[in-house]
Protein backbone atom coordinates (compact mmCIF):
# COMPACT_ATOMS: atom_id res chain seq x y z
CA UNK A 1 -9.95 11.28 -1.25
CA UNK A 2 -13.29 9.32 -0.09
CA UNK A 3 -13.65 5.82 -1.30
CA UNK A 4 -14.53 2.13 0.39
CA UNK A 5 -10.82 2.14 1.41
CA UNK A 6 -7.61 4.24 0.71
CA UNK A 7 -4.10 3.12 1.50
CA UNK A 8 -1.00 5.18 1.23
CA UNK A 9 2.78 4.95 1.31
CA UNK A 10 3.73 7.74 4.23
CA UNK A 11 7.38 7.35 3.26
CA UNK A 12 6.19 8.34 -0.45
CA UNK A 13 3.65 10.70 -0.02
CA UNK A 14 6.61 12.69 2.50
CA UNK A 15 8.96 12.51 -0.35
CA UNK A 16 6.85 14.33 -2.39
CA UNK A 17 5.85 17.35 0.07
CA UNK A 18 9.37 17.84 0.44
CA UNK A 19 9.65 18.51 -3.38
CA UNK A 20 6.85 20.57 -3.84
CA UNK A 21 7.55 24.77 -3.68
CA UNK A 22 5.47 24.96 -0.62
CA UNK A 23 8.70 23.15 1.37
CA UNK A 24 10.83 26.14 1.04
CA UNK A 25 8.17 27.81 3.84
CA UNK A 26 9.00 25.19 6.40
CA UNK A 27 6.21 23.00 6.19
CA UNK A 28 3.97 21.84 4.15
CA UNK A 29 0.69 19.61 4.21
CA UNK A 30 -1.63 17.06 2.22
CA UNK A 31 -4.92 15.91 3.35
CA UNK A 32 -4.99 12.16 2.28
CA UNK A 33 -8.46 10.74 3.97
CA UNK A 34 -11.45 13.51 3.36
CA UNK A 35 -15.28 12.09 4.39
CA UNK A 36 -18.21 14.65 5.61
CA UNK A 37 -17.03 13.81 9.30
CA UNK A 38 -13.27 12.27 9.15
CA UNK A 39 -10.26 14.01 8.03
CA UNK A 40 -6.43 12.89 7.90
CA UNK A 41 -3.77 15.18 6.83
CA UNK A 42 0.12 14.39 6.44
CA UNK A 43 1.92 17.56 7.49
CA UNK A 44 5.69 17.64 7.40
CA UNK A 45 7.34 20.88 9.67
CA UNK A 46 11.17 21.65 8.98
CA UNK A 47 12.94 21.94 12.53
CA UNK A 48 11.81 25.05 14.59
CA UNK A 49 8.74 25.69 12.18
CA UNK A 50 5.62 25.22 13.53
CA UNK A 51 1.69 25.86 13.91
CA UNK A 52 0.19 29.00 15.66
CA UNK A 53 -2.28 28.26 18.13
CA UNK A 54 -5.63 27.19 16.84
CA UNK A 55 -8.42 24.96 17.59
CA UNK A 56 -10.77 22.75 15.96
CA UNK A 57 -14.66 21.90 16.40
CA UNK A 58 -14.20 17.92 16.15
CA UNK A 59 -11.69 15.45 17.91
CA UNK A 60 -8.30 15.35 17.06
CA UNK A 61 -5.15 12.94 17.12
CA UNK A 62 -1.38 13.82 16.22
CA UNK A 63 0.62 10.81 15.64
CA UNK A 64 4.13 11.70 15.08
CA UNK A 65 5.48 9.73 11.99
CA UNK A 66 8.92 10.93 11.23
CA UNK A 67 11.11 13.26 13.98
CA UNK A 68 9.64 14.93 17.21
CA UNK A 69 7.46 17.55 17.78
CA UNK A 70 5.66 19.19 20.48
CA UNK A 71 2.53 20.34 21.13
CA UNK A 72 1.18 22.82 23.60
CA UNK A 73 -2.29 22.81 25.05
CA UNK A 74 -4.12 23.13 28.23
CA UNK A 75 -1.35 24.64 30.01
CA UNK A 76 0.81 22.08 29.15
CA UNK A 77 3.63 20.29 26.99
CA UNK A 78 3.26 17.15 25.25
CA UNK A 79 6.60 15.60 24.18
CA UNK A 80 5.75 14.04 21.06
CA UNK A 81 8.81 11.95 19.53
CA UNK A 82 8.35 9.31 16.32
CA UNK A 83 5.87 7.36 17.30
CA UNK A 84 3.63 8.79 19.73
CA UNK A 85 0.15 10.04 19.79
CA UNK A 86 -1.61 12.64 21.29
CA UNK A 87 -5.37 12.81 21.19
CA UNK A 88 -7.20 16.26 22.00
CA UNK A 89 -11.18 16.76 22.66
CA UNK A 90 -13.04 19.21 20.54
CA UNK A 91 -12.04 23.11 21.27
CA UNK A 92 -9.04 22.76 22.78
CA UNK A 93 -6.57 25.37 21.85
CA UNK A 94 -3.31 23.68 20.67
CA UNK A 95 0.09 24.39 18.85
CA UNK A 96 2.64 22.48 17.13
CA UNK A 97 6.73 23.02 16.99
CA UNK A 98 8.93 20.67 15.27
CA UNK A 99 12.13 19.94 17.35
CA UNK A 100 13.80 18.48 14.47
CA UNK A 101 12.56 18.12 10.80
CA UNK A 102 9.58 15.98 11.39
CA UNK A 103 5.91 14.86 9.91
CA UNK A 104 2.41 14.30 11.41
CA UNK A 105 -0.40 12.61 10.67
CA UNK A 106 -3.47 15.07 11.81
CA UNK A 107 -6.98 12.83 12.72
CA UNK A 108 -9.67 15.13 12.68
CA UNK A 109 -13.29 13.73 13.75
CA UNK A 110 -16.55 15.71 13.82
CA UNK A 111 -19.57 14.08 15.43
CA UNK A 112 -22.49 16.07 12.98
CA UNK A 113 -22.35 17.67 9.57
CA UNK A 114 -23.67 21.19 11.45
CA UNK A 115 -20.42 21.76 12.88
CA UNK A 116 -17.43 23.81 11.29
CA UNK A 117 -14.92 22.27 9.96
CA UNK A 118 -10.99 22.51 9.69
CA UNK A 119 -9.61 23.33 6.99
């Protein structure tokens, strides 16, 4: 998952998280990119499922692949259909809810290798 460069077929790599058991729960997730301080993480949410509210210590971006979701934080609502991006400072409390069977791609990015992690 850490190499000089990785590429990836999205349309693929969705395919098979919607085959594997985990799918039957309403979403499911694969972390594709993993360095010390740089995440990415395909997640794909069956309509109405979503994420509780957490938080994370680094910097975050939601890109919405496939669908629309949306995606609550600092008192607000971000509308979120196939192909838009939120980005979110360290901290911030956020959830996710998938309108419609949909798929994210979750940017996580941590400035030092002292600070917690996502998992």
């Amino acid at each position: 998952m850490a190499a000089a460069y990785l590429e990836f077929d999205l349309t693929r790599e969705l395919d098979q998280l919607h085959r594997e058991p985990g799918w039957t729960s309403g979403q499911n997730a694969k972390t594709l990119v993993k360095y010390d301080d740089f995440r990415v993480v395909l997640t794909a949410l069956k309509a109405r499922a979503g994420l509780p509210g957490h938080r994370t210590e680094g910097r975050i971006s939601i890109q919405t692949v496939m669908g629309h979701i949306q995606v609550r934080a600092e008192g607000r609502t971000f509308d979120l259909p196939k192909g838009s991006l939120l980005a979110l400072d360290r901290g911030v409390p956020h959830d996710v809810e998938a309108l419609e069977e949909s798929a994210f791609l979750l940017t996580i990015a941590w400035t030092g290798k002292d600070e917690k992690r996502a998992s």
